[in-house]
Protein backbone atom coordinates (compact mmCIF):
# COMPACT_ATOMS: atom_id res chain seq x y z
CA UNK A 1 -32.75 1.35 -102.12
CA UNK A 2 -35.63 -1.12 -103.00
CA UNK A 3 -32.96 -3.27 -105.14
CA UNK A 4 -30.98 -3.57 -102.32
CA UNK A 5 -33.50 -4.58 -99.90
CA UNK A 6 -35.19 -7.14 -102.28
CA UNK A 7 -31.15 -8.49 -102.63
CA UNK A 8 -31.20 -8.37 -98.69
CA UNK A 9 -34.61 -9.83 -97.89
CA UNK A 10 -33.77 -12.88 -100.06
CA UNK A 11 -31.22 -14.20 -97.13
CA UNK A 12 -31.60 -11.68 -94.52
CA UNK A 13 -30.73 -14.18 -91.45
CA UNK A 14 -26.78 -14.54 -93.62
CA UNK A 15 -26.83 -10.96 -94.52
CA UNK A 16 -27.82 -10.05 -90.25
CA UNK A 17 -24.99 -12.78 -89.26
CA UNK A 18 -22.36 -11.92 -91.90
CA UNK A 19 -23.18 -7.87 -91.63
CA UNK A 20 -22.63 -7.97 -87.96
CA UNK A 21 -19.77 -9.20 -87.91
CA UNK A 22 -18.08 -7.18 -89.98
CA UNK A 23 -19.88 -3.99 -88.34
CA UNK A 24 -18.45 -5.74 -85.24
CA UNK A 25 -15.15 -6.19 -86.40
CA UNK A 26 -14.71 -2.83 -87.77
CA UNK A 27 -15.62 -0.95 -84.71
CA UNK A 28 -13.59 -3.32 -82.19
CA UNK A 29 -10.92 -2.48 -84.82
CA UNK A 30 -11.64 1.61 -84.35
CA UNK A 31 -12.00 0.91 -80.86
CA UNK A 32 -8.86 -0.82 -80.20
CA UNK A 33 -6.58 1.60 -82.61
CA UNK A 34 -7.83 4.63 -81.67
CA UNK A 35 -8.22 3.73 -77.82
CA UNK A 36 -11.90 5.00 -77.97
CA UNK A 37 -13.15 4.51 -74.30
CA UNK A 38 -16.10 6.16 -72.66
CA UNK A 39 -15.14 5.34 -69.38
CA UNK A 40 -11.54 6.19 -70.15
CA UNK A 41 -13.27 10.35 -70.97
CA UNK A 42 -14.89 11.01 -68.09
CA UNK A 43 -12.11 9.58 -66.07
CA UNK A 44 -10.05 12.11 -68.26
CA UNK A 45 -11.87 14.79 -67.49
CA UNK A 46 -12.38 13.86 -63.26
CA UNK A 47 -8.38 13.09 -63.69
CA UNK A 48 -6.87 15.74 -66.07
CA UNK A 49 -9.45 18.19 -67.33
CA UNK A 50 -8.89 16.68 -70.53
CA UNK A 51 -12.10 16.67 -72.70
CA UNK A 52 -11.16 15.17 -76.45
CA UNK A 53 -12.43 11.77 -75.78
CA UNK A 54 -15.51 13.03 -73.86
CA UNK A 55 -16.20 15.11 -77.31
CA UNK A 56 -15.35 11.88 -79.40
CA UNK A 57 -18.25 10.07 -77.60
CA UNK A 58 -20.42 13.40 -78.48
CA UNK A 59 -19.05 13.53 -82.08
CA UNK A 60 -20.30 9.37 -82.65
CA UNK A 61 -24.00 10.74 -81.33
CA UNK A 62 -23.61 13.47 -83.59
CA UNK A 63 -22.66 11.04 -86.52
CA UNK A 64 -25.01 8.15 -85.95
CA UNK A 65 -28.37 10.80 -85.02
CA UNK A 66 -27.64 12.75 -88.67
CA UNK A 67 -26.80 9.21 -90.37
CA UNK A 68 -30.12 7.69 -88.97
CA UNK A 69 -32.60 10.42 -89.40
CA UNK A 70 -31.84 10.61 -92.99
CA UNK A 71 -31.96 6.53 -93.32
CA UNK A 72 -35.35 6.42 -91.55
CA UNK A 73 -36.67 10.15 -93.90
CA UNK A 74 -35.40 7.80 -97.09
CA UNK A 75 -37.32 4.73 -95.76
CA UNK A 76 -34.08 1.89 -95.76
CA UNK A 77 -35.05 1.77 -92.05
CA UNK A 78 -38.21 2.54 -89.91
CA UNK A 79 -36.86 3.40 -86.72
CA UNK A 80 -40.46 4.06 -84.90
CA UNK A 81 -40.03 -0.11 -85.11
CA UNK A 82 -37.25 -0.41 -82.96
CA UNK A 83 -37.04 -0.62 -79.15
CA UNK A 84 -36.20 2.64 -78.03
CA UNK A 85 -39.41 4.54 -79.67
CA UNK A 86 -41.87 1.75 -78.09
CA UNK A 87 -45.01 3.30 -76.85
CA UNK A 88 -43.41 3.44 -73.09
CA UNK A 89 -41.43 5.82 -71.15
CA UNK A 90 -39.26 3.90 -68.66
CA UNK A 91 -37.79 6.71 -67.11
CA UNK A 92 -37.06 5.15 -63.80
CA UNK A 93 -35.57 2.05 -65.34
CA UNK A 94 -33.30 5.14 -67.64
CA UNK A 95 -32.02 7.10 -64.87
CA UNK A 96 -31.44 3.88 -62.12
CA UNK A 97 -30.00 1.91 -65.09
CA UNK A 98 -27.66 4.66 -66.41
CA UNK A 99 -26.62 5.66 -62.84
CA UNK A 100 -26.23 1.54 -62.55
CA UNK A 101 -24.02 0.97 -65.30
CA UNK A 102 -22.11 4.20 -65.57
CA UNK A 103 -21.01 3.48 -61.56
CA UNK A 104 -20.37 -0.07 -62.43
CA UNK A 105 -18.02 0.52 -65.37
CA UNK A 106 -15.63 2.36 -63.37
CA UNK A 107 -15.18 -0.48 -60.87
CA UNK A 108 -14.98 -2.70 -64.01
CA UNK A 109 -12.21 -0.88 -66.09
CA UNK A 110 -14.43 0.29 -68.72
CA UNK A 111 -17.86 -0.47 -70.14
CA UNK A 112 -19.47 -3.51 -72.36
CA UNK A 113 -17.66 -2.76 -75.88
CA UNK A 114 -14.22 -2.03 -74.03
CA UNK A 115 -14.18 -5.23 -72.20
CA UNK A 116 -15.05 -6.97 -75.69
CA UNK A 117 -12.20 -5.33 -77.08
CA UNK A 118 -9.71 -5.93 -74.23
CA UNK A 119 -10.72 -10.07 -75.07
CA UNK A 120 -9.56 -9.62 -78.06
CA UNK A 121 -6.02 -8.49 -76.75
CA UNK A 122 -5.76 -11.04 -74.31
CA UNK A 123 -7.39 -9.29 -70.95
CA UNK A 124 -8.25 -12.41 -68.81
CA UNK A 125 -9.73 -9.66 -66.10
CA UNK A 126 -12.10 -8.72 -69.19
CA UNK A 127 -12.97 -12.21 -70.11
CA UNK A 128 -14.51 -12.84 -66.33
CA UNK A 129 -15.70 -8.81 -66.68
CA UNK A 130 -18.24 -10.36 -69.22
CA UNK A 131 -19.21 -13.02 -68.19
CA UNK A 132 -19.96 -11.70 -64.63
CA UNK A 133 -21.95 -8.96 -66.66
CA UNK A 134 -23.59 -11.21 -69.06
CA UNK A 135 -25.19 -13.55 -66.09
CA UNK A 136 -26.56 -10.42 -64.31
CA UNK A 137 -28.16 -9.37 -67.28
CA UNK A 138 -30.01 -12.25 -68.16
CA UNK A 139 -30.73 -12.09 -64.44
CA UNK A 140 -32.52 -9.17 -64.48
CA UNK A 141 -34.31 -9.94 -67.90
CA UNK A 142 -35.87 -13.21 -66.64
CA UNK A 143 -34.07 -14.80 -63.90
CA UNK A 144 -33.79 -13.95 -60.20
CA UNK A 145 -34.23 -10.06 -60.79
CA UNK A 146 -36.45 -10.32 -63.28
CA UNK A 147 -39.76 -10.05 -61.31
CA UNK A 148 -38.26 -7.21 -59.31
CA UNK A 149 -37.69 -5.15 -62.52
CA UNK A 150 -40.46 -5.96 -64.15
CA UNK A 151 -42.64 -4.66 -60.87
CA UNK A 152 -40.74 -1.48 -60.95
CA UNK A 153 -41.09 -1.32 -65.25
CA UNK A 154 -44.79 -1.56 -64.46
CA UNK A 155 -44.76 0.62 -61.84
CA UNK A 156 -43.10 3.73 -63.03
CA UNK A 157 -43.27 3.47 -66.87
CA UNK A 158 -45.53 6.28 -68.69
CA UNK A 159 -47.70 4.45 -71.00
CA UNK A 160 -47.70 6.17 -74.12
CA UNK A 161 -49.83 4.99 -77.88
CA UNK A 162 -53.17 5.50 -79.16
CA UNK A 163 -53.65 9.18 -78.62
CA UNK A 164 -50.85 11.59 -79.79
CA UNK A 165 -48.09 11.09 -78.73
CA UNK A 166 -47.25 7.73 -79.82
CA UNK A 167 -44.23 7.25 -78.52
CA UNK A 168 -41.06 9.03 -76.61
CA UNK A 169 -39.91 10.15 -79.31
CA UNK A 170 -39.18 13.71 -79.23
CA UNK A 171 -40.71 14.82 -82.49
CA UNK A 172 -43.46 12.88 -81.09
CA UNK A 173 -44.04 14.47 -78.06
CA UNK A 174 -43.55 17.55 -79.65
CA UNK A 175 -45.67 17.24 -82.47
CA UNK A 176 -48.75 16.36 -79.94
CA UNK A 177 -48.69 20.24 -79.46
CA UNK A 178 -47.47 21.71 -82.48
CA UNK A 179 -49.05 21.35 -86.04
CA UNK A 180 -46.01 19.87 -87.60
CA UNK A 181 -45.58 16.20 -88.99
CA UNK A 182 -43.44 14.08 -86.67
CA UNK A 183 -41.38 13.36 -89.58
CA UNK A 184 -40.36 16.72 -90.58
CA UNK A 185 -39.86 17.64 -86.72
CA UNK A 186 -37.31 14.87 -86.49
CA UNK A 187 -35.53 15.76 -89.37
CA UNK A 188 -35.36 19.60 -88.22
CA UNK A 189 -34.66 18.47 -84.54
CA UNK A 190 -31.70 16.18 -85.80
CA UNK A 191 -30.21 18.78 -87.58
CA UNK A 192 -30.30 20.98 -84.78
CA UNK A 193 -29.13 18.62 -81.81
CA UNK A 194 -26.20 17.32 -83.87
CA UNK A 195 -25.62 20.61 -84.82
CA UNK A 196 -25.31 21.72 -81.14
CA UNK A 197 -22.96 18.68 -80.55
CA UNK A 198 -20.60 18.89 -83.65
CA UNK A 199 -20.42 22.82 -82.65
CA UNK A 200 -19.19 22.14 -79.00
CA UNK A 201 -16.76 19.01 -80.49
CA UNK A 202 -15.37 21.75 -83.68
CA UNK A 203 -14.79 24.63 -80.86
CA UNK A 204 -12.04 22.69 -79.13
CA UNK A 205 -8.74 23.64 -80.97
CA UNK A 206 -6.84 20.10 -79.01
CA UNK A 207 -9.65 18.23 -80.18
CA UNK A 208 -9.63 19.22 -83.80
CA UNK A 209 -5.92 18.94 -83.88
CA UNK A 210 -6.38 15.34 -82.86
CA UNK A 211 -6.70 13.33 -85.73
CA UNK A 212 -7.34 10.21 -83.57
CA UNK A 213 -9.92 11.38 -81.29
CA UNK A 214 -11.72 12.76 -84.57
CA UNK A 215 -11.80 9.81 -86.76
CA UNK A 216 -12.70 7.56 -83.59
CA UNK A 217 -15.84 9.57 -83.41
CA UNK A 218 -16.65 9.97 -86.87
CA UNK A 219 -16.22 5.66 -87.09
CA UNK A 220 -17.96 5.00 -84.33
CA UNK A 221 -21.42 7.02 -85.57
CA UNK A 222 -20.68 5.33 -88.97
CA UNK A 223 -20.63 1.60 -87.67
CA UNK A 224 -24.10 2.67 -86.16
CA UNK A 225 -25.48 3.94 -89.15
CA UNK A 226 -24.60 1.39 -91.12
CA UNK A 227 -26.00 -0.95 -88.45
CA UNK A 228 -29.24 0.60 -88.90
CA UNK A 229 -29.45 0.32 -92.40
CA UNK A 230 -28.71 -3.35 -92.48
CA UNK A 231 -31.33 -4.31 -90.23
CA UNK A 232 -33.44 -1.61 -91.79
CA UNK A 233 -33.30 -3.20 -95.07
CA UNK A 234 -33.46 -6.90 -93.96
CA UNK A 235 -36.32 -6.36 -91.63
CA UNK A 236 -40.01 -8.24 -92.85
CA UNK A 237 -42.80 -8.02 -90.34
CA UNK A 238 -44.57 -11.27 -92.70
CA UNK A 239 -41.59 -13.26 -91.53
CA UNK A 240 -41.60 -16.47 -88.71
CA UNK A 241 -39.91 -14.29 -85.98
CA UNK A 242 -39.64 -10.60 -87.92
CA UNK A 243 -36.13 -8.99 -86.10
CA UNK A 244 -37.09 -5.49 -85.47
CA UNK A 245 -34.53 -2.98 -86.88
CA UNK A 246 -31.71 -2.26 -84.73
CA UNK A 247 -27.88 -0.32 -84.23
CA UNK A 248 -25.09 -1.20 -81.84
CA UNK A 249 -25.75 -2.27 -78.58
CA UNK A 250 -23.24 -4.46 -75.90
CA UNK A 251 -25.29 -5.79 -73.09
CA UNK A 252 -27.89 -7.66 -73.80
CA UNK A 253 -25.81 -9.19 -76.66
CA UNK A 254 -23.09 -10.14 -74.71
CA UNK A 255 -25.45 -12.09 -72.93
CA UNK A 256 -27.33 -13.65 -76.12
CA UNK A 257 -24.13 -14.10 -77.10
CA UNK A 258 -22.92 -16.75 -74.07
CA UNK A 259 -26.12 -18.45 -74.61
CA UNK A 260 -25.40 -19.41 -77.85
CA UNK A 261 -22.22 -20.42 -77.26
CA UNK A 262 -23.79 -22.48 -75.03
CA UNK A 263 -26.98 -23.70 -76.57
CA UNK A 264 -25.23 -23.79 -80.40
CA UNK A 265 -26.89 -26.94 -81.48
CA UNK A 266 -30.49 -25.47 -80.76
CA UNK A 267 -29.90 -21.82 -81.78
CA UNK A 268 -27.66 -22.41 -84.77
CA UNK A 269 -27.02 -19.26 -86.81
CA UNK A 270 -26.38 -16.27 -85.10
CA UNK A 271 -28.34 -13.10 -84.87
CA UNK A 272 -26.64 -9.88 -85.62
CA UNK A 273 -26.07 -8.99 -82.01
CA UNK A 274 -24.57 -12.14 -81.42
CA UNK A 275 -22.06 -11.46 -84.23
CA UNK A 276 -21.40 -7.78 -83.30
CA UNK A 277 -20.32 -9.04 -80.11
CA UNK A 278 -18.02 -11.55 -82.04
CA UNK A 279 -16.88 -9.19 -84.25
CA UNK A 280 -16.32 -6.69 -81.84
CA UNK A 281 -13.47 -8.78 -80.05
CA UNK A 282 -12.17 -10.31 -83.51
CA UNK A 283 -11.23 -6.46 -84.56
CA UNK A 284 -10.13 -5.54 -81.07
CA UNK A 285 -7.65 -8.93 -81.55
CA UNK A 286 -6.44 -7.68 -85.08
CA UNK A 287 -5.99 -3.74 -83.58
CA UNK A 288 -3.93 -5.68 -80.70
CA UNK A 289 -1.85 -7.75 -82.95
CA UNK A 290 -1.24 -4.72 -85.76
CA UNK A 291 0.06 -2.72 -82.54
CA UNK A 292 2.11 -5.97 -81.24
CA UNK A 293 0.35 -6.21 -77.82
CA UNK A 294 -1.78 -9.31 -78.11
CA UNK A 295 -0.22 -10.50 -74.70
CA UNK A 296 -2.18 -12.64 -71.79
CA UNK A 297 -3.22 -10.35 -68.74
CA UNK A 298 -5.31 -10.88 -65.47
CA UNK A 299 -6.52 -9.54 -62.33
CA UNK A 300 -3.42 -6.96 -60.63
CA UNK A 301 -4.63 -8.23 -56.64
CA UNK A 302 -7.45 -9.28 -55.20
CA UNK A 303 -8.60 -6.00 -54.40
CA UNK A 304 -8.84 -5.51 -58.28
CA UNK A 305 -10.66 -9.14 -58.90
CA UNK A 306 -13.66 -7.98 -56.36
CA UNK A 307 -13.64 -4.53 -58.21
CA UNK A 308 -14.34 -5.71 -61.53
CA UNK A 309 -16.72 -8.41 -60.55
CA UNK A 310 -18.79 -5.90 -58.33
CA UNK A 311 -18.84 -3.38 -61.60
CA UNK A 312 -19.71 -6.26 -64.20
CA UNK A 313 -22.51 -6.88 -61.76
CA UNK A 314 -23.86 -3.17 -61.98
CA UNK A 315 -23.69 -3.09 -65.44
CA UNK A 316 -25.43 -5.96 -66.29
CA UNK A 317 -28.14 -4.78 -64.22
CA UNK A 318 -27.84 -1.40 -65.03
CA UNK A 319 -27.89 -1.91 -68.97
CA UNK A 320 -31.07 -4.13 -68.82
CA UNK A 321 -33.05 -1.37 -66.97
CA UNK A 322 -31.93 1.49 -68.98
CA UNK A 323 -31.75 -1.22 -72.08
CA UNK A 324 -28.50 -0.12 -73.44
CA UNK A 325 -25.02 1.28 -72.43
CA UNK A 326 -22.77 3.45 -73.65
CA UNK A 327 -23.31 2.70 -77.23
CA UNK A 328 -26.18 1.18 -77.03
CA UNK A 329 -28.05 3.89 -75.47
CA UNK A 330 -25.53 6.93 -75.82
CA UNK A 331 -25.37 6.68 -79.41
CA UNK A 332 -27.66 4.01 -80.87
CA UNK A 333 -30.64 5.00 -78.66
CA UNK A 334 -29.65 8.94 -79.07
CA UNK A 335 -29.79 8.42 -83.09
CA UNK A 336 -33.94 7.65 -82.87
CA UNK A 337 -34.32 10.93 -80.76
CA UNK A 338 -36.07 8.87 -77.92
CA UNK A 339 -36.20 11.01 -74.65
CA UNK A 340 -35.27 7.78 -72.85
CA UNK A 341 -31.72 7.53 -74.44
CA UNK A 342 -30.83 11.34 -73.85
CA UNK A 343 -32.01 10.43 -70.07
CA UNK A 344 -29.58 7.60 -69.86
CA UNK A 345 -26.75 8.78 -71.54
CA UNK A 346 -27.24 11.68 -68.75
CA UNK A 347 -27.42 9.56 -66.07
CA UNK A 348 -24.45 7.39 -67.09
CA UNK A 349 -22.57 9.71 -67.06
CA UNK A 350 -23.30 11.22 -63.33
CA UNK A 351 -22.85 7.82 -62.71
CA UNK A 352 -19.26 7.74 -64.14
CA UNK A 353 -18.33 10.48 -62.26
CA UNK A 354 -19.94 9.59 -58.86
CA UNK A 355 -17.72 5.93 -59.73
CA UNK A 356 -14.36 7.46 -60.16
CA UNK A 357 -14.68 10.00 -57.05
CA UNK A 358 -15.49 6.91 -55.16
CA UNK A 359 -13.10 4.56 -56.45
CA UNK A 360 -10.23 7.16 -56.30
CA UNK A 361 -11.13 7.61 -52.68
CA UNK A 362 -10.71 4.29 -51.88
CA UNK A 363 -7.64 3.90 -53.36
CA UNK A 364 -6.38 7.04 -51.58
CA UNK A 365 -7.88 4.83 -48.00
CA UNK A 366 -6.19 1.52 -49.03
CA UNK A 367 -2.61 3.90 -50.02
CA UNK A 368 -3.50 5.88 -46.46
């Protein structure tokens, strides 16, 4: 593992850029093959009762938490470094965010990553989806909104550090009462939670005769894990501006992401969200053009355009305050074992569902 960092750390800002694009590319690829949608599961299950896709979701947290743990035990990535274990507990800024975003992706057709993918097909209506949702979040990171969240971060986080525990972690918290090392809590903790979730996936006989639904899962963890272990390996804290490590995450980078388009000549190189983002809507393209339906598509009415704008709105604001989505917090955030990620990934969800029984209501109005 040390030869591979030292081969890492001796370009790590071409390794970041090049890595994440090919982590991006893969999963837009999965995503766009497989028809992997988060949205698209709990409207299956408000809809149909049908449950595989909702267990694929569970299946990628199962995936990426077991992947992770063992990278961070084996030391190719330090995940008390990365954002979700900070030494605050946003738990407002979890449950409003999630709520936030998981409403806002039903207006919007689907969340972050699905709207990347759709670009890469040709979906005009996704195209404006992200940028809408990209403005709003760098809204509420710094512009307009940004005082008001940062009040109510202030206001409601739990400061944590200094005194056991040291972060939200929940070997952490749990090792403040119990004489256990974090570590070993985390490892034991990962191996049951993932446990738990591969269990419920495994007992559904249409999910495990669904060869789609199953690999979709299993790829989706793996493009996390691997995530974690590049920026694991390429991370230096003696560094000008040290990236701290980091998996998949849609928000935020989408965001970063129109900047830089937009600022090129002063930001130059990409960082790896930037080219997960990228790569994300290159393999969504190639999954579109391997199926034969790369084909321009837009808004259906205007009923539809006001829809998707009001959802890309939520979500940007949503996914700053509970600093991920469904990836970024559902899976990525899940993998570190931070109680804040469990929290949103709960509360997108109620979201999702409060979004569709509203949205199919007003369809039902508008048809009445």
């Amino acid at each position: 593992m040390s030869a591979v960092r030292d081969i890492i750390s001796q370009h790590p800002q071409v390794w970041l850029g090049f890595g994440g694009l090919m982590i991006g590319t893969v999963f837009g690829y999965l995503v766009r093959r497989t028809n992997f949608c988060t949205m698209g599961s709990i409207s299956d299950i408000v809809s149909f009762g049908d449950y595989r896709r909702f267990r694929s979701w569970i299946l990628a947290g199962a995936v990426a938490l077991l992947g992770a743990q063992l990278l961070d035990a084996a030391g190719a990535v330090s995940l008390a470094r990365s954002m979700y274990l900070a030494p605050t507990f946003n738990w407002f800024g979890n449950t409003v965010g999630g709520l936030l975003f998981g409403f806002g992706m039903v207006f919007a057709g689907g969340c972050a990553s699905r709207n990347l993918v759709r670009v890469g097909g040709g979906d005009l209506r996704a195209l404006l989806t992200l940028l809408v949702m990209g403005i709003f979040a760098y809204m509420t990171l710094g512009g307009l909104l940004g005082p008001l969240r940062d009040w109510l971060d202030r206001s409601t986080s739990v400061r944590l550090g200094g005194a056991k525990p040291a972060s939200q972690g929940i070997g952490e918290l749990l090792g403040a009462f119990l004489p256990v090392d974090p570590g070993t809590l985390n490892l034991v903790l990962a191996a049951l939670i993932a446990g738990a979730m591969l269990k419920y996936c495994v007992a559904s006989k249409s999910f495990r005769d669904s060869p789609t639904h199953v690999v979709a899962g299993v790829g989706v963890g793996l493009c996390v894990v691997v995530a974690w272990a590049l920026t694991g390996l390429a991370f230096d804290e003696l560094s000008d501006r040290p990236m701290a490590p980091a998996a998949l995450s849609f928000v935020r980078p989408t965001a970063d992401a129109l900047e830089w388009l937009q600022r090129f000549t002063a930001i130059m190189a990409p960082g790896f969200g930037v080219t997960t983002v990228l790569g994300t809507i290159l393999g969504g393209f190639l999954g579109a053009l391997q199926s034969g339906r790369v084909q321009l598509s837009s808004f259906s009415d205007l009923g539809d355009t006001k829809r998707s704008l009001f959802g890309a709105a939520l979500m940007g604001i949503g996914g700053v305050m509970a600093a991920g989505c469904t990836i970024g917090q559902a899976v990525s955030g899940l993998s570190t074992l931070a109680l804040g990620s469990f929290i949103s990934f709960a509360a997108i969800v109620a979201g999702g569902v409060l979004g569709m029984r509203r949205l199919e209501r007003m369809l039902m109005a508008q048809m009445g």
